[in-house]
C-alpha atoms as a PDB file:
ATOM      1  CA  UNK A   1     206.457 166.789  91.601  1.00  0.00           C
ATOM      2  CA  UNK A   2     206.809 164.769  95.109  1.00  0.00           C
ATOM      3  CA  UNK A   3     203.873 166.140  96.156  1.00  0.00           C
ATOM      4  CA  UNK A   4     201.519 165.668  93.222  1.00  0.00           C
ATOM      5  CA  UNK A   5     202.897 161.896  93.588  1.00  0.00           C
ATOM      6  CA  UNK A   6     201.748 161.532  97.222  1.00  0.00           C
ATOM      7  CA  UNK A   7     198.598 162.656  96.851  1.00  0.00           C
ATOM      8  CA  UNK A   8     197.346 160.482  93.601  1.00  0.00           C
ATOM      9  CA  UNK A   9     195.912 157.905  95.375  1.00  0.00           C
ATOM     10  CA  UNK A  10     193.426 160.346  96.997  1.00  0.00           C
ATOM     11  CA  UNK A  11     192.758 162.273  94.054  1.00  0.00           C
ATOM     12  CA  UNK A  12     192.344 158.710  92.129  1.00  0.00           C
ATOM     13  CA  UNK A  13     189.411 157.837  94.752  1.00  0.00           C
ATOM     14  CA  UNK A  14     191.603 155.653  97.382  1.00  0.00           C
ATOM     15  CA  UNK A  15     194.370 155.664  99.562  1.00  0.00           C
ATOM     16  CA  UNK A  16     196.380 152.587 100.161  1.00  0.00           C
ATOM     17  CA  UNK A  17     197.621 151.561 104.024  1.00  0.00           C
ATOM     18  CA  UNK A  18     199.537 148.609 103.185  1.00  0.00           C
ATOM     19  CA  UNK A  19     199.883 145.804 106.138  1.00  0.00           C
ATOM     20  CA  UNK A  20     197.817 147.246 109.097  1.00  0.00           C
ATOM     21  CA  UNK A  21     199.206 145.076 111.764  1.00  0.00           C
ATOM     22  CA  UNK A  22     201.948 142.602 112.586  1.00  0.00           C
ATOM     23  CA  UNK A  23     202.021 139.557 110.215  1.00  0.00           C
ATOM     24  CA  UNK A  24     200.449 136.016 111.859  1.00  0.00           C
ATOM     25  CA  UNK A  25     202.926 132.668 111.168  1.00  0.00           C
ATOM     26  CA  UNK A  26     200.641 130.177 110.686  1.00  0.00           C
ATOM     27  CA  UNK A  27     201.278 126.756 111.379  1.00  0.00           C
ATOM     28  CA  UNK A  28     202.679 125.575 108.007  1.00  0.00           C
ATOM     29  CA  UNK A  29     205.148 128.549 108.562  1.00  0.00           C
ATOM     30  CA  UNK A  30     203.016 131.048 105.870  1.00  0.00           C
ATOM     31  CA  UNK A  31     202.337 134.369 106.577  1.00  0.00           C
ATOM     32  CA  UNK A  32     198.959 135.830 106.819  1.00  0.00           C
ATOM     33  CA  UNK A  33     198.605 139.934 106.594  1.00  0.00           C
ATOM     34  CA  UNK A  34     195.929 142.062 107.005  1.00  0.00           C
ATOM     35  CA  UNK A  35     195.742 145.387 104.387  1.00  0.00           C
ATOM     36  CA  UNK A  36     193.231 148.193 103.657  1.00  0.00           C
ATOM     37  CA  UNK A  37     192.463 150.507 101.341  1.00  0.00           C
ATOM     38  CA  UNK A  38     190.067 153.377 101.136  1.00  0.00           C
ATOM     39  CA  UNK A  39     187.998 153.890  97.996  1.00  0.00           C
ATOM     40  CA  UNK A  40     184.890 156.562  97.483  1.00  0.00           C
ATOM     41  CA  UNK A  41     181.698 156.242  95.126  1.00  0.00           C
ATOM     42  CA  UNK A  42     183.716 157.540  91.904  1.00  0.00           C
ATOM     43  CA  UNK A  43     183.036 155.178  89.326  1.00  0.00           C
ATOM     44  CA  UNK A  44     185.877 152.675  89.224  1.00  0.00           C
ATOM     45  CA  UNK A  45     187.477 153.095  92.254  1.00  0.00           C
ATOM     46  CA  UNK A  46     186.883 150.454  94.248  1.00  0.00           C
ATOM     47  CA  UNK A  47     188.357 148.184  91.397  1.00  0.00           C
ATOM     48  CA  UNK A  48     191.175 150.553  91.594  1.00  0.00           C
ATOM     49  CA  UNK A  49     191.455 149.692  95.304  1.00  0.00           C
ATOM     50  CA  UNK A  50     191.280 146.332  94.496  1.00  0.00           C
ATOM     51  CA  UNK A  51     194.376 146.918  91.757  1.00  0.00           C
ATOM     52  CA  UNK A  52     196.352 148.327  94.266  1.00  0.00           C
ATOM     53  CA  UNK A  53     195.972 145.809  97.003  1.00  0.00           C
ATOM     54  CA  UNK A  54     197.020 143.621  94.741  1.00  0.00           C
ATOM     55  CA  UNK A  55     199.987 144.644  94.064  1.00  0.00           C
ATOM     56  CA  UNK A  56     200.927 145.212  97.396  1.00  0.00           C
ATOM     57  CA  UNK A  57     199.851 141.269  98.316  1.00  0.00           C
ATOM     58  CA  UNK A  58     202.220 140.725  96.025  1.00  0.00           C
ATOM     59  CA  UNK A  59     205.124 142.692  97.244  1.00  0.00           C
ATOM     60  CA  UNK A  60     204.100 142.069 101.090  1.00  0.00           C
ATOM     61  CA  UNK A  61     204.518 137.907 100.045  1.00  0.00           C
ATOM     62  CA  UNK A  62     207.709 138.639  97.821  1.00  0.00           C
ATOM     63  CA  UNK A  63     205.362 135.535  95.945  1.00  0.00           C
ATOM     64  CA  UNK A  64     201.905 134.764  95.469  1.00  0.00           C
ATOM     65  CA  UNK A  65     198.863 134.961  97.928  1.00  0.00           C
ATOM     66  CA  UNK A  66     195.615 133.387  98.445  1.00  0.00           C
ATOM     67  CA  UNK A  67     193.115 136.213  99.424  1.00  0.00           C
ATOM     68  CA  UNK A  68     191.534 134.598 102.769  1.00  0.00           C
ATOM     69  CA  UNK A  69     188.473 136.868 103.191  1.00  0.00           C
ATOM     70  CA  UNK A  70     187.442 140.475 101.888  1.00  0.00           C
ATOM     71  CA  UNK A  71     185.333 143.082 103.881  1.00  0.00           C
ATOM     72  CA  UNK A  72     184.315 146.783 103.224  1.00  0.00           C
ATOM     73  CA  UNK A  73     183.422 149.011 105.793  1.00  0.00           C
ATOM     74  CA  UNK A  74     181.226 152.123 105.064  1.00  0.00           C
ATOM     75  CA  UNK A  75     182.187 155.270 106.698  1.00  0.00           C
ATOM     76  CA  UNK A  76     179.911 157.631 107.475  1.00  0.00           C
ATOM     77  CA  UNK A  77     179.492 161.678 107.930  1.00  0.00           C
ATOM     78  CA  UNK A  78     178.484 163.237 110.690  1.00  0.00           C
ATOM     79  CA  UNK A  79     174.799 163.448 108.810  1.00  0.00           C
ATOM     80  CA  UNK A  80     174.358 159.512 108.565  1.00  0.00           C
ATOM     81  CA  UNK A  81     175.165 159.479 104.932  1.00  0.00           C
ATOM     82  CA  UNK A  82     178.493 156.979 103.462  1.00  0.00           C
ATOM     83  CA  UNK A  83     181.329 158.962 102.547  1.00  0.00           C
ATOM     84  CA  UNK A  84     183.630 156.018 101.823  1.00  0.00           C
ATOM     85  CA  UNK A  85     184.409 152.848 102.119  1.00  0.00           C
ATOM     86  CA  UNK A  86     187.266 150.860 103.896  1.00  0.00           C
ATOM     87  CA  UNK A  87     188.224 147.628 102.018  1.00  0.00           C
ATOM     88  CA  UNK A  88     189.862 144.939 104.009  1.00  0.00           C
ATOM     89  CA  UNK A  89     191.978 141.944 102.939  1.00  0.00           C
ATOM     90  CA  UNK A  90     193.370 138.948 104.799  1.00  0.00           C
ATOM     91  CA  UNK A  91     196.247 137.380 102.712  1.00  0.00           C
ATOM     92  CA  UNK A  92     198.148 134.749 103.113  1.00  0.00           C
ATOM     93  CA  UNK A  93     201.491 134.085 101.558  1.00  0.00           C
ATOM     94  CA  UNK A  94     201.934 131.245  99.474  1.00  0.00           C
ATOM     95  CA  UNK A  95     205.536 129.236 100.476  1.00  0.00           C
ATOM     96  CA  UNK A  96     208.451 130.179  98.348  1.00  0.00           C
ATOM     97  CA  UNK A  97     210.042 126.999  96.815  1.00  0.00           C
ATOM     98  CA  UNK A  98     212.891 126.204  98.642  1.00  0.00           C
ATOM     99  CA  UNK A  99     216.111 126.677  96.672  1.00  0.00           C
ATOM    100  CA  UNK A 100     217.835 123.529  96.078  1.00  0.00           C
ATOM    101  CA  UNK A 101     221.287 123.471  96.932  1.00  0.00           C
END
């Protein structure tokens, strides 16, 4: 049953890699992250990437986020032709309220 869980994502059309590098501190103190998913040309998949990152902003910022910029990446076969895509996401964490003592 582990198994079959693991590989969902791919057999759903992505594959998730949540937070690709080290987090930035900006500045104000927020925290900017950089994650990817893969998604194919199934129908609906790339809004099922999109789902997914989501969530994982979320969980990454233990808050909200404020989606800084969006890319996607074709990847190509060795005969020139796309066989995915890689979408990219820059968040950054919105500040938690402080707790008031």
């Amino acid at each position: 049953m582990k198994n079959i869980l693991l590989i969902l994502p791919v057999l759903a059309g992505c594959s998730l890699m949540p937070s690709d590098s080290t987090p930035i501190r900006t500045e104000d103190g927020s925290m900017v992250y950089s994650i990817t998913s893969l998604y194919d040309g199934e129908p609906g998949s790339r809004e099922q990437a999109v789902r997914s990152m989501n969530i994982d902003a979320r969980n990454l910022c233990m808050a909200g986020y404020t989606l800084i910029s969006e890319e996607a990446r074709p990847l190509m076969d060795a005969n020139g032709g796309v066989r995915s895509s890689r979408l990219i996401w820059e968040v950054k964490c919105d500040k938690k309220p402080e707790a008031t003592p």
